[in-house]
PDB file of N, CA and C in Angstrom:
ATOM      1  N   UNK A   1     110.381 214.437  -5.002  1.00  0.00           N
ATOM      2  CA  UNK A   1     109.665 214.852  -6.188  1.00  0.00           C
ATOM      3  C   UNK A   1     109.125 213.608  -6.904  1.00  0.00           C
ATOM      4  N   UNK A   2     107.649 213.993  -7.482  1.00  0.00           N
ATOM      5  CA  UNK A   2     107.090 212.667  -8.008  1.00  0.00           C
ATOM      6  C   UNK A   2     107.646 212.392  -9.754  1.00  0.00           C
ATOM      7  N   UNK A   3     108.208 211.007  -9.533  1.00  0.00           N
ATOM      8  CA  UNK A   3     108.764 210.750 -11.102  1.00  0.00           C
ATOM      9  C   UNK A   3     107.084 210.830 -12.261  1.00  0.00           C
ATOM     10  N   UNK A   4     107.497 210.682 -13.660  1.00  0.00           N
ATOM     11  CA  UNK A   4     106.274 210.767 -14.046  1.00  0.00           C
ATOM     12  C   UNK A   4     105.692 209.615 -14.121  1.00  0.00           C
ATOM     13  N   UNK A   5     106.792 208.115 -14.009  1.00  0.00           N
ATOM     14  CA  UNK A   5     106.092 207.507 -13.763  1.00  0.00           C
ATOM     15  C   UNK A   5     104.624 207.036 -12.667  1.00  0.00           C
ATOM     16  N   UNK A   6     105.109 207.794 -11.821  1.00  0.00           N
ATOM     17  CA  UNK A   6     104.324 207.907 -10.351  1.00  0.00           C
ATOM     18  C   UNK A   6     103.029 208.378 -10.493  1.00  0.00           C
ATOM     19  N   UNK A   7     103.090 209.553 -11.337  1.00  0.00           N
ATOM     20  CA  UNK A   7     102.002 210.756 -11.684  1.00  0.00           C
ATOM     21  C   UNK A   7     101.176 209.769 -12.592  1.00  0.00           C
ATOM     22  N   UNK A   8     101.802 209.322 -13.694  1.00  0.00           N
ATOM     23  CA  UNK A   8     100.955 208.696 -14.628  1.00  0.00           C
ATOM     24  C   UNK A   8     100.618 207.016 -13.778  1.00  0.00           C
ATOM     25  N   UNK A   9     101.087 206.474 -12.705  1.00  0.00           N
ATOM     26  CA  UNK A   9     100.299 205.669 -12.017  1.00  0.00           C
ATOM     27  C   UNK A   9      98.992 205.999 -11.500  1.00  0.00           C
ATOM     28  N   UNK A  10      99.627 206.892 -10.483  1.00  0.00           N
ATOM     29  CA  UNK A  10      98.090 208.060 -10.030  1.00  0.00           C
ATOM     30  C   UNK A  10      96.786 208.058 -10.528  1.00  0.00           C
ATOM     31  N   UNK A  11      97.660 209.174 -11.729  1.00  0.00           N
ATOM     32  CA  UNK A  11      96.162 209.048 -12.821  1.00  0.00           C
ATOM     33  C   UNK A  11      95.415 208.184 -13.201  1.00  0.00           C
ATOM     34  N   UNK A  12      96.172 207.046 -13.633  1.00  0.00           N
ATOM     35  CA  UNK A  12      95.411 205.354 -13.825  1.00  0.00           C
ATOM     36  C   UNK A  12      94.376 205.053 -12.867  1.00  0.00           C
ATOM     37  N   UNK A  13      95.052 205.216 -11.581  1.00  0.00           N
ATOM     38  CA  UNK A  13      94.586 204.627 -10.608  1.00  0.00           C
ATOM     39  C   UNK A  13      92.546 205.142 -10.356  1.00  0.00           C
ATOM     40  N   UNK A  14      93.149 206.670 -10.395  1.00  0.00           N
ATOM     41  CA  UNK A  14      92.048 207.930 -10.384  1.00  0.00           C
ATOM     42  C   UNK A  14      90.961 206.824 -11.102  1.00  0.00           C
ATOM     43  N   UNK A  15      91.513 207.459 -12.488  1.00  0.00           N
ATOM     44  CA  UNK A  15      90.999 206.695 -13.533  1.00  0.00           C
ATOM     45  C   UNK A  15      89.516 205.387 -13.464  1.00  0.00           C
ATOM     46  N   UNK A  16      90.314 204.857 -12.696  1.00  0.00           N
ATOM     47  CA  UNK A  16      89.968 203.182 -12.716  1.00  0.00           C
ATOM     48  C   UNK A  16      88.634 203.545 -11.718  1.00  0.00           C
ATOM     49  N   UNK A  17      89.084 204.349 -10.451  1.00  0.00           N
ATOM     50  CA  UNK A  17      88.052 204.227  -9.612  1.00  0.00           C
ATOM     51  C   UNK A  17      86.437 205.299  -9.899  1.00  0.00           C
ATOM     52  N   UNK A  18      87.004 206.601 -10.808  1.00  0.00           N
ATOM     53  CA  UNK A  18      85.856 206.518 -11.533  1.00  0.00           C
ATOM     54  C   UNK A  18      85.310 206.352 -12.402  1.00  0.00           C
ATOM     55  N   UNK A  19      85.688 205.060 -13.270  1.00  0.00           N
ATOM     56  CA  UNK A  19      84.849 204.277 -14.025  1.00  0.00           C
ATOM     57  C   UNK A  19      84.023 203.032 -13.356  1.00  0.00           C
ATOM     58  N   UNK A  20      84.876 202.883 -12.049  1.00  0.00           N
ATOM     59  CA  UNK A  20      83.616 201.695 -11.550  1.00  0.00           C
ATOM     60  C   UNK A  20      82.867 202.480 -10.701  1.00  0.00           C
ATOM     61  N   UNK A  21      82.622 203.693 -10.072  1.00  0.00           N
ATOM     62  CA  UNK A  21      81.414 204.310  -9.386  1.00  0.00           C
ATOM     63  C   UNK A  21      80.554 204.457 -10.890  1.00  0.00           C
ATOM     64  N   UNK A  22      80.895 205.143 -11.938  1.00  0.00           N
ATOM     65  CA  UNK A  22      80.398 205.025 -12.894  1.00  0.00           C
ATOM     66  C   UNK A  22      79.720 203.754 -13.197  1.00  0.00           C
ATOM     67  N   UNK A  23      80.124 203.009 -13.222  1.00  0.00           N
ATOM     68  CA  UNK A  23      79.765 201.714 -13.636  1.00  0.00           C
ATOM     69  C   UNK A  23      78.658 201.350 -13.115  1.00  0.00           C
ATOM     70  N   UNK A  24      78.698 201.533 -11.947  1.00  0.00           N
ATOM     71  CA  UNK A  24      77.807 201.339 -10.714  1.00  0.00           C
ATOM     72  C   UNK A  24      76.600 202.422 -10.674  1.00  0.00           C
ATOM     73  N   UNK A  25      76.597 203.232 -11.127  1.00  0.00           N
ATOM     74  CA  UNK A  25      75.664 204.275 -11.378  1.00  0.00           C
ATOM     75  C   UNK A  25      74.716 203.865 -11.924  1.00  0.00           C
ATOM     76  N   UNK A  26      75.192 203.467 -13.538  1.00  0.00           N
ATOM     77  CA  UNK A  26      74.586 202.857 -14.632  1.00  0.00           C
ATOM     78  C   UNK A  26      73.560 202.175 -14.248  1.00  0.00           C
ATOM     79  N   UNK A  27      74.585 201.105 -13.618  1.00  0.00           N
ATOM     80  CA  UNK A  27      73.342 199.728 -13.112  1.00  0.00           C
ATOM     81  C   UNK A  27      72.426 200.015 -12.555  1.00  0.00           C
ATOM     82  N   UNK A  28      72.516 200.974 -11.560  1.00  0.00           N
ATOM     83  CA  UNK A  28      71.753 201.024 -10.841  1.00  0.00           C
ATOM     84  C   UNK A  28      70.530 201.637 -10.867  1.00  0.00           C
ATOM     85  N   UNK A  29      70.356 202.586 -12.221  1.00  0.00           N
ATOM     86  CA  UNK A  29      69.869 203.548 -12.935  1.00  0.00           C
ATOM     87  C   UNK A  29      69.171 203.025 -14.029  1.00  0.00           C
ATOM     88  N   UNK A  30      69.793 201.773 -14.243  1.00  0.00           N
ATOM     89  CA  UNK A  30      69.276 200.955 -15.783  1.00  0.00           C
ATOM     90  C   UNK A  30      68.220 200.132 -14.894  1.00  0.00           C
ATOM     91  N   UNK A  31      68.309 199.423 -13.777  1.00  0.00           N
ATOM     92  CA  UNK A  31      67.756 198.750 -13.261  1.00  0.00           C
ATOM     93  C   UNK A  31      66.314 199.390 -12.699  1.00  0.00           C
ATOM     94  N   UNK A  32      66.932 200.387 -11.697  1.00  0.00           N
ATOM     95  CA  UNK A  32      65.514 200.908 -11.387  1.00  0.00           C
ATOM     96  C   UNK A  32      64.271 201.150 -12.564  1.00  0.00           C
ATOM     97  N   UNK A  33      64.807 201.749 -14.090  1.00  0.00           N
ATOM     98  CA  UNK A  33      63.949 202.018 -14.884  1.00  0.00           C
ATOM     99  C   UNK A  33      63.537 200.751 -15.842  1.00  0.00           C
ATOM    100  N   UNK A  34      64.020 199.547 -15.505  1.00  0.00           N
ATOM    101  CA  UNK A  34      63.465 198.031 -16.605  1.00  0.00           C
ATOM    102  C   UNK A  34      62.592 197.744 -15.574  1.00  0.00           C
ATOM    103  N   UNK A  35      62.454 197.836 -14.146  1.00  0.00           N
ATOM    104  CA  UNK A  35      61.999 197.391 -13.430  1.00  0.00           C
ATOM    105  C   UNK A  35      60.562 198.033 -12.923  1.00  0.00           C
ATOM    106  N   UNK A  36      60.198 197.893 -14.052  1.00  0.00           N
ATOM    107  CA  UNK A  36      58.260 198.813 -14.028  1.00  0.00           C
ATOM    108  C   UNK A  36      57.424 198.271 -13.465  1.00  0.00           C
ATOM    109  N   UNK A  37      55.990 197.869 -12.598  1.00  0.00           N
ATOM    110  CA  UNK A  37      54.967 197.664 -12.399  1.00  0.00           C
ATOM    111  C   UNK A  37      54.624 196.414 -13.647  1.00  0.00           C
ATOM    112  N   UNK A  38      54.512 196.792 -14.717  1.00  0.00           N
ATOM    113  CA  UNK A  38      54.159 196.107 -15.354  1.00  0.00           C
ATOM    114  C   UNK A  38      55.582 195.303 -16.463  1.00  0.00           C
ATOM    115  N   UNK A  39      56.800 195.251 -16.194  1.00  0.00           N
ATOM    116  CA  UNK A  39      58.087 194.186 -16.705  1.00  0.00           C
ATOM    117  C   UNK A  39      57.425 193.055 -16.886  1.00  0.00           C
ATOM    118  N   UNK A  40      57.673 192.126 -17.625  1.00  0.00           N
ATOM    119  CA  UNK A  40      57.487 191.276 -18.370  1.00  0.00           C
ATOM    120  C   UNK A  40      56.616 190.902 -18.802  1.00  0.00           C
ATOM    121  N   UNK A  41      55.386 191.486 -18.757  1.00  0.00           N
ATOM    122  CA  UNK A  41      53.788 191.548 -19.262  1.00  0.00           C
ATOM    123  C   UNK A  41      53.461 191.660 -20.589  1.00  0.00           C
ATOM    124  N   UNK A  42      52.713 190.983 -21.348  1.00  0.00           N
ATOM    125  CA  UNK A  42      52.386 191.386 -22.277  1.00  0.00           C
ATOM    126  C   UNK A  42      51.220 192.696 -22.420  1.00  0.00           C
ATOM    127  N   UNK A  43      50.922 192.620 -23.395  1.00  0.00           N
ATOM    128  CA  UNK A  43      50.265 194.449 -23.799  1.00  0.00           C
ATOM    129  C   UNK A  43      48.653 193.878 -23.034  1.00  0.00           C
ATOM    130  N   UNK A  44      48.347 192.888 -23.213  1.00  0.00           N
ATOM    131  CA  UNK A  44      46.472 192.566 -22.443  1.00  0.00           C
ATOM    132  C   UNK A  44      46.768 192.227 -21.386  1.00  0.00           C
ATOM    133  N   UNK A  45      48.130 191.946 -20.734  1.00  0.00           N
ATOM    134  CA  UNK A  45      48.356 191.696 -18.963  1.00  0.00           C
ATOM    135  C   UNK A  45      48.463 192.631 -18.592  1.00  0.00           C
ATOM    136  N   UNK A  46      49.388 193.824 -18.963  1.00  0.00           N
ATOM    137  CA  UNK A  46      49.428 195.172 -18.453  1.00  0.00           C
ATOM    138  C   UNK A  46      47.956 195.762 -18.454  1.00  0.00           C
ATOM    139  N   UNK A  47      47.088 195.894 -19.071  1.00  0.00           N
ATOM    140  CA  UNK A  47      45.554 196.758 -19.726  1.00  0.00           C
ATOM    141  C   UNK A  47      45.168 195.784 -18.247  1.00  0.00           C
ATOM    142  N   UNK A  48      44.589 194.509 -18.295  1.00  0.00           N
ATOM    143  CA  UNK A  48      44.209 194.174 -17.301  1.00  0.00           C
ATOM    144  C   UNK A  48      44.593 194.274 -15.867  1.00  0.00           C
ATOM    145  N   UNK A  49      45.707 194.133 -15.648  1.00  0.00           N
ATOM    146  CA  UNK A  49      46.350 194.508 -14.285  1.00  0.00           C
ATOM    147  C   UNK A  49      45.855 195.979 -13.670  1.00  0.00           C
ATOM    148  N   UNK A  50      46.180 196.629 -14.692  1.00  0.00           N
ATOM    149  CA  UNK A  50      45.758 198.421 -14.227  1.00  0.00           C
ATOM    150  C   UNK A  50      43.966 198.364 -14.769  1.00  0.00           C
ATOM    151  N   UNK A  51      43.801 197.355 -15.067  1.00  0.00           N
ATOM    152  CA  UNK A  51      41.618 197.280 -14.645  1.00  0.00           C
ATOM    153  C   UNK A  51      41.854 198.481 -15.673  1.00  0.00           C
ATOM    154  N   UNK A  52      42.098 198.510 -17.475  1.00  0.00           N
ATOM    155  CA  UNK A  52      42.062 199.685 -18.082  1.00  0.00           C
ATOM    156  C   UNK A  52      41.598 198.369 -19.450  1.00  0.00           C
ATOM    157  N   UNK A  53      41.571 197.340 -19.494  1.00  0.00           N
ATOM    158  CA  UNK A  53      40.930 196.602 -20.605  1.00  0.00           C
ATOM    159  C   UNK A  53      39.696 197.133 -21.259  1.00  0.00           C
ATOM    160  N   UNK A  54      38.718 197.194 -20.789  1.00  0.00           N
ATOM    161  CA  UNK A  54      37.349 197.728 -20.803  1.00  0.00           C
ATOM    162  C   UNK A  54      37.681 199.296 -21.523  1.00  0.00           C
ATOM    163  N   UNK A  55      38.559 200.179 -20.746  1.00  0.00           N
ATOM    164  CA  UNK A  55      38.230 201.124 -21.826  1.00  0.00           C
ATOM    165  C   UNK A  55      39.177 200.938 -22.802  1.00  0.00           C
ATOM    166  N   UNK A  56      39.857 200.063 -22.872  1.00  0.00           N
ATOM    167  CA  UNK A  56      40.849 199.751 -24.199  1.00  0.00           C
ATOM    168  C   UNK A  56      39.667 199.620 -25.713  1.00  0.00           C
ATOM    169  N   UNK A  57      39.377 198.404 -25.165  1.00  0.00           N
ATOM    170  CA  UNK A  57      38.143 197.672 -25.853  1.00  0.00           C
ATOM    171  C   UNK A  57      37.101 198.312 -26.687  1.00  0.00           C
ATOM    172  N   UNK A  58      36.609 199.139 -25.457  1.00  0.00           N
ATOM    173  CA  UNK A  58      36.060 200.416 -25.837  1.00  0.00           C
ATOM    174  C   UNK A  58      36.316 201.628 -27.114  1.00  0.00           C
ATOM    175  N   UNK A  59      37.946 201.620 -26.692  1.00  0.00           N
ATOM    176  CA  UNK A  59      38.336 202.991 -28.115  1.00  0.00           C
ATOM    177  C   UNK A  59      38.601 202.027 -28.983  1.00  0.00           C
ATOM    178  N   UNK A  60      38.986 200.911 -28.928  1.00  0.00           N
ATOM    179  CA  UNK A  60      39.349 200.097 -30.314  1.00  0.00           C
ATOM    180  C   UNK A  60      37.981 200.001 -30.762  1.00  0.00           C
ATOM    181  N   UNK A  61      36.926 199.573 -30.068  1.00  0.00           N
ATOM    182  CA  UNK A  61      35.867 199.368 -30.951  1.00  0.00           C
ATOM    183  C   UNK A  61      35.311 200.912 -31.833  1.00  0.00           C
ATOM    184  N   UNK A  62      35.679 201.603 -31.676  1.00  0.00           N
ATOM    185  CA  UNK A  62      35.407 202.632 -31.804  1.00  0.00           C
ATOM    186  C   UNK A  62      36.713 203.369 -32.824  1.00  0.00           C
ATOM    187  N   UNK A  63      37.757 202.514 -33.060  1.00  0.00           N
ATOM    188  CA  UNK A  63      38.840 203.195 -33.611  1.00  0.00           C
ATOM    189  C   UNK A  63      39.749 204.313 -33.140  1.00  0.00           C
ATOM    190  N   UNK A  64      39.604 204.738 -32.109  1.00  0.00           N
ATOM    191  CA  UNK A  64      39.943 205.885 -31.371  1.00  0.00           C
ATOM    192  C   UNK A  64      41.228 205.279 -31.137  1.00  0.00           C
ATOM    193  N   UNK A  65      42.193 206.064 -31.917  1.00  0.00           N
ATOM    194  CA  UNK A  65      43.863 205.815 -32.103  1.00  0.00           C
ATOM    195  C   UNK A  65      44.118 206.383 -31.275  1.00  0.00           C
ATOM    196  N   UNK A  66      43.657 207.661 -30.708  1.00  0.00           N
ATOM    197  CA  UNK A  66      44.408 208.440 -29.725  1.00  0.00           C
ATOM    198  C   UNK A  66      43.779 208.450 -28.837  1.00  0.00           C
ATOM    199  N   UNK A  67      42.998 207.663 -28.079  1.00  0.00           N
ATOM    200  CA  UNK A  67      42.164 207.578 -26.814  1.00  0.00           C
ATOM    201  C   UNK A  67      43.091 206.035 -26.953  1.00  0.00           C
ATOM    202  N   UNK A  68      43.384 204.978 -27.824  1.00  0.00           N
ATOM    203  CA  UNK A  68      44.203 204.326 -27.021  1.00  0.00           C
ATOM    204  C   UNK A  68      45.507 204.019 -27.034  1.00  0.00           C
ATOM    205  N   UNK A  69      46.332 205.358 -27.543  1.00  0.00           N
ATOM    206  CA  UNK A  69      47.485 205.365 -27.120  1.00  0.00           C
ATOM    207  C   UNK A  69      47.336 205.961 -25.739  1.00  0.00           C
ATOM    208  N   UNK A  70      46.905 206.662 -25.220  1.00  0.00           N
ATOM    209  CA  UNK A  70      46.537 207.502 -23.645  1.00  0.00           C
ATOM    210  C   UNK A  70      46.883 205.770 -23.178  1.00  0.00           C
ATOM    211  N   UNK A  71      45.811 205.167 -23.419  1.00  0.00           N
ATOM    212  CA  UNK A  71      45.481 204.082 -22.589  1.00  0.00           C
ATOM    213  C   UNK A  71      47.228 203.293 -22.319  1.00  0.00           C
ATOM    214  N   UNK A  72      47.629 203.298 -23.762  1.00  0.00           N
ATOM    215  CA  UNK A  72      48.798 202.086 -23.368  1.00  0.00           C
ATOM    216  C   UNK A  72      49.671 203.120 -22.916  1.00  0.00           C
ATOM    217  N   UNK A  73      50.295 203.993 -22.998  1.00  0.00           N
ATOM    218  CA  UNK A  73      50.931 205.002 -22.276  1.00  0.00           C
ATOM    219  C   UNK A  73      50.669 204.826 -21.002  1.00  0.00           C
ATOM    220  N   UNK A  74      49.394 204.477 -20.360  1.00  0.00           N
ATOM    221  CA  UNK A  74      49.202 204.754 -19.149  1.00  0.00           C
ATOM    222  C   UNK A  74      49.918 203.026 -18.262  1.00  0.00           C
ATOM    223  N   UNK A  75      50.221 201.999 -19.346  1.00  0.00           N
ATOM    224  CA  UNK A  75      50.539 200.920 -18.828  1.00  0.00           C
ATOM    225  C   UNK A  75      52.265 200.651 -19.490  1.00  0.00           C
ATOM    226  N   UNK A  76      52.844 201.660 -19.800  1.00  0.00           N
ATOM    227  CA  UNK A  76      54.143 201.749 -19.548  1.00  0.00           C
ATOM    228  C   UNK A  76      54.665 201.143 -20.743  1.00  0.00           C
ATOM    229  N   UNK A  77      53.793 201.130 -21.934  1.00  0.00           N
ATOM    230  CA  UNK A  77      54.365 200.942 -23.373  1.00  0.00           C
ATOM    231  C   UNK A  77      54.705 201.689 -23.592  1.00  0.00           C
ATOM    232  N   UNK A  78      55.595 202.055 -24.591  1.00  0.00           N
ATOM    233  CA  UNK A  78      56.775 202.547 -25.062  1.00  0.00           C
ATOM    234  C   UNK A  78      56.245 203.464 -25.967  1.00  0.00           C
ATOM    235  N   UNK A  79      56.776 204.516 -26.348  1.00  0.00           N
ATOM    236  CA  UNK A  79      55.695 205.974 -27.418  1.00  0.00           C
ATOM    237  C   UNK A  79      55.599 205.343 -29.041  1.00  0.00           C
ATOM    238  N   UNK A  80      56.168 204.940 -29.490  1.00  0.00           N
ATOM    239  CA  UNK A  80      56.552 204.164 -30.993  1.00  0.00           C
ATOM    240  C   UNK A  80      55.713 202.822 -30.966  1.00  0.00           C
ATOM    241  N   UNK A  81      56.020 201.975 -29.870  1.00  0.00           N
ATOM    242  CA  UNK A  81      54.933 201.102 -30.039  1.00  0.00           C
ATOM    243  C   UNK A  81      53.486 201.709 -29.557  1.00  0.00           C
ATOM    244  N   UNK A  82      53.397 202.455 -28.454  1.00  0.00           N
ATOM    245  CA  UNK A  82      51.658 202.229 -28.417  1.00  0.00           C
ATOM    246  C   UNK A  82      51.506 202.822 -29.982  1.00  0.00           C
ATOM    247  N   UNK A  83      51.643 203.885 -30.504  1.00  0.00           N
ATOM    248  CA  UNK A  83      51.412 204.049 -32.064  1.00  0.00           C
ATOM    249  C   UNK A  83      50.704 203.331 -33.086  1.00  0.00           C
ATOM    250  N   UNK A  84      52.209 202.529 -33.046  1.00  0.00           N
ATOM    251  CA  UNK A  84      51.990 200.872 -34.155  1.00  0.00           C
ATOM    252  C   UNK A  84      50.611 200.327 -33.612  1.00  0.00           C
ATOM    253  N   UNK A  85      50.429 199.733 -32.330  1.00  0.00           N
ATOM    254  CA  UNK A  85      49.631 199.082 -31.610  1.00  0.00           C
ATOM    255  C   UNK A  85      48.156 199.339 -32.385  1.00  0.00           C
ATOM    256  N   UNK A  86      48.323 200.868 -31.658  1.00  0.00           N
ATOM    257  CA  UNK A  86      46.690 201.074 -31.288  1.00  0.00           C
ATOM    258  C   UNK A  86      46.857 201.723 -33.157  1.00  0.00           C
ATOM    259  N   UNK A  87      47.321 201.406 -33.960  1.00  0.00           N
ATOM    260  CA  UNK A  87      47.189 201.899 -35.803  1.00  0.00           C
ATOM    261  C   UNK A  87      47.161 200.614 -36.402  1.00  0.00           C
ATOM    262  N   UNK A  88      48.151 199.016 -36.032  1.00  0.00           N
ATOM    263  CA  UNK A  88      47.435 197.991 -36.346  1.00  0.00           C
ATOM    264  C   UNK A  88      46.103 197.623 -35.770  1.00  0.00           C
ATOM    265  N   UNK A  89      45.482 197.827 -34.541  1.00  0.00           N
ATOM    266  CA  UNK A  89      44.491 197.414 -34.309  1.00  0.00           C
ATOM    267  C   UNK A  89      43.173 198.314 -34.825  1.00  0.00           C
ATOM    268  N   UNK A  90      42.980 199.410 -35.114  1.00  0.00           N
ATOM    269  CA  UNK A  90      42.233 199.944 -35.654  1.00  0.00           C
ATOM    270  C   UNK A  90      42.327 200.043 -37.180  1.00  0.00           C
ATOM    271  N   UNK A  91      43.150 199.500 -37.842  1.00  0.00           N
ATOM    272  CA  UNK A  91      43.181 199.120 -39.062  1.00  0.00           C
ATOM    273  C   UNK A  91      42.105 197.617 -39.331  1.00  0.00           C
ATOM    274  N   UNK A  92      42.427 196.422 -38.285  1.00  0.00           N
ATOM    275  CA  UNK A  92      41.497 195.544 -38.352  1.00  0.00           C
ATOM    276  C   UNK A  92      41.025 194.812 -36.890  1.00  0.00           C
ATOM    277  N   UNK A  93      40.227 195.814 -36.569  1.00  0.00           N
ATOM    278  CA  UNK A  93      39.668 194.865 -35.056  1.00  0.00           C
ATOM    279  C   UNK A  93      39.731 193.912 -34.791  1.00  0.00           C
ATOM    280  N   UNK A  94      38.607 193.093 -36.130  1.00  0.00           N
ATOM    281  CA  UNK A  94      38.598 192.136 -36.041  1.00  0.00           C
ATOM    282  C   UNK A  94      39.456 191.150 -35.732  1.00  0.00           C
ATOM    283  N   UNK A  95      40.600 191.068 -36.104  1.00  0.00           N
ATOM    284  CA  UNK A  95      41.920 190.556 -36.639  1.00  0.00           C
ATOM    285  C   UNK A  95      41.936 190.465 -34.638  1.00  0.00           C
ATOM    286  N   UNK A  96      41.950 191.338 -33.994  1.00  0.00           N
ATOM    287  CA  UNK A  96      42.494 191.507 -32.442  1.00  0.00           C
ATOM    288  C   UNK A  96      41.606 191.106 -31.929  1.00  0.00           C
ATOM    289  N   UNK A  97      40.533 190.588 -31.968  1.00  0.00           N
ATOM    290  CA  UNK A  97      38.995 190.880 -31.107  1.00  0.00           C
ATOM    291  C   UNK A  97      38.904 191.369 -30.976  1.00  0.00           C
ATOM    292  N   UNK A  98      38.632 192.726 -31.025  1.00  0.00           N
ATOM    293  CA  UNK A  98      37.803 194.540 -30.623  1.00  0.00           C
ATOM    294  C   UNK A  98      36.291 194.347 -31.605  1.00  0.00           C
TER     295      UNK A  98
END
């Protein structure tokens, strides 16, 4: 018969091994999704890389807040920043070059 010490080893043991498949999940899950097409780019390396500058340029000159959030959405900025982005830059073009 198992003492409880035994049982409550067990369990530890259990324990332990699924927190590191866990663990391992994570990583592996965190990694695939930091690891975008466009990682470590700034906001005019990403637009250029995906050849989408031109119509960036385009709705900013034009103020079109929501023709260029589409745009940075489409280069893997984040929903809160393209926002800010494309609402500071149509506040003053100029200020960005547009």
């Amino acid at each position: 018969m198992l003492t409880l010490a035994c049982i409550i080893a067990i369990l530890v043991f259990v324990y332990i091994l699924v927190r590191r498949y866990a663990d391992r999940t994570d990583r592996r899950r965190s990694v695939a999704v930091s690891e975008s097409r466009y990682a470590r780019m700034t906001t005019n390396e990403r637009l250029v890389a995906a050849g989408l500058f031109g119509q960036f340029g385009a709705a900013a000159g034009e103020s079109d807040v929501d023709a260029m959030v589409e745009i940075l959405r489409q280069v893997d900025v984040g929903h809160a920043d393209c926002r800010a982005i494309a609402e500071a830059i149509s506040a003053d073009p100029k200020k960005y070059g547009f």
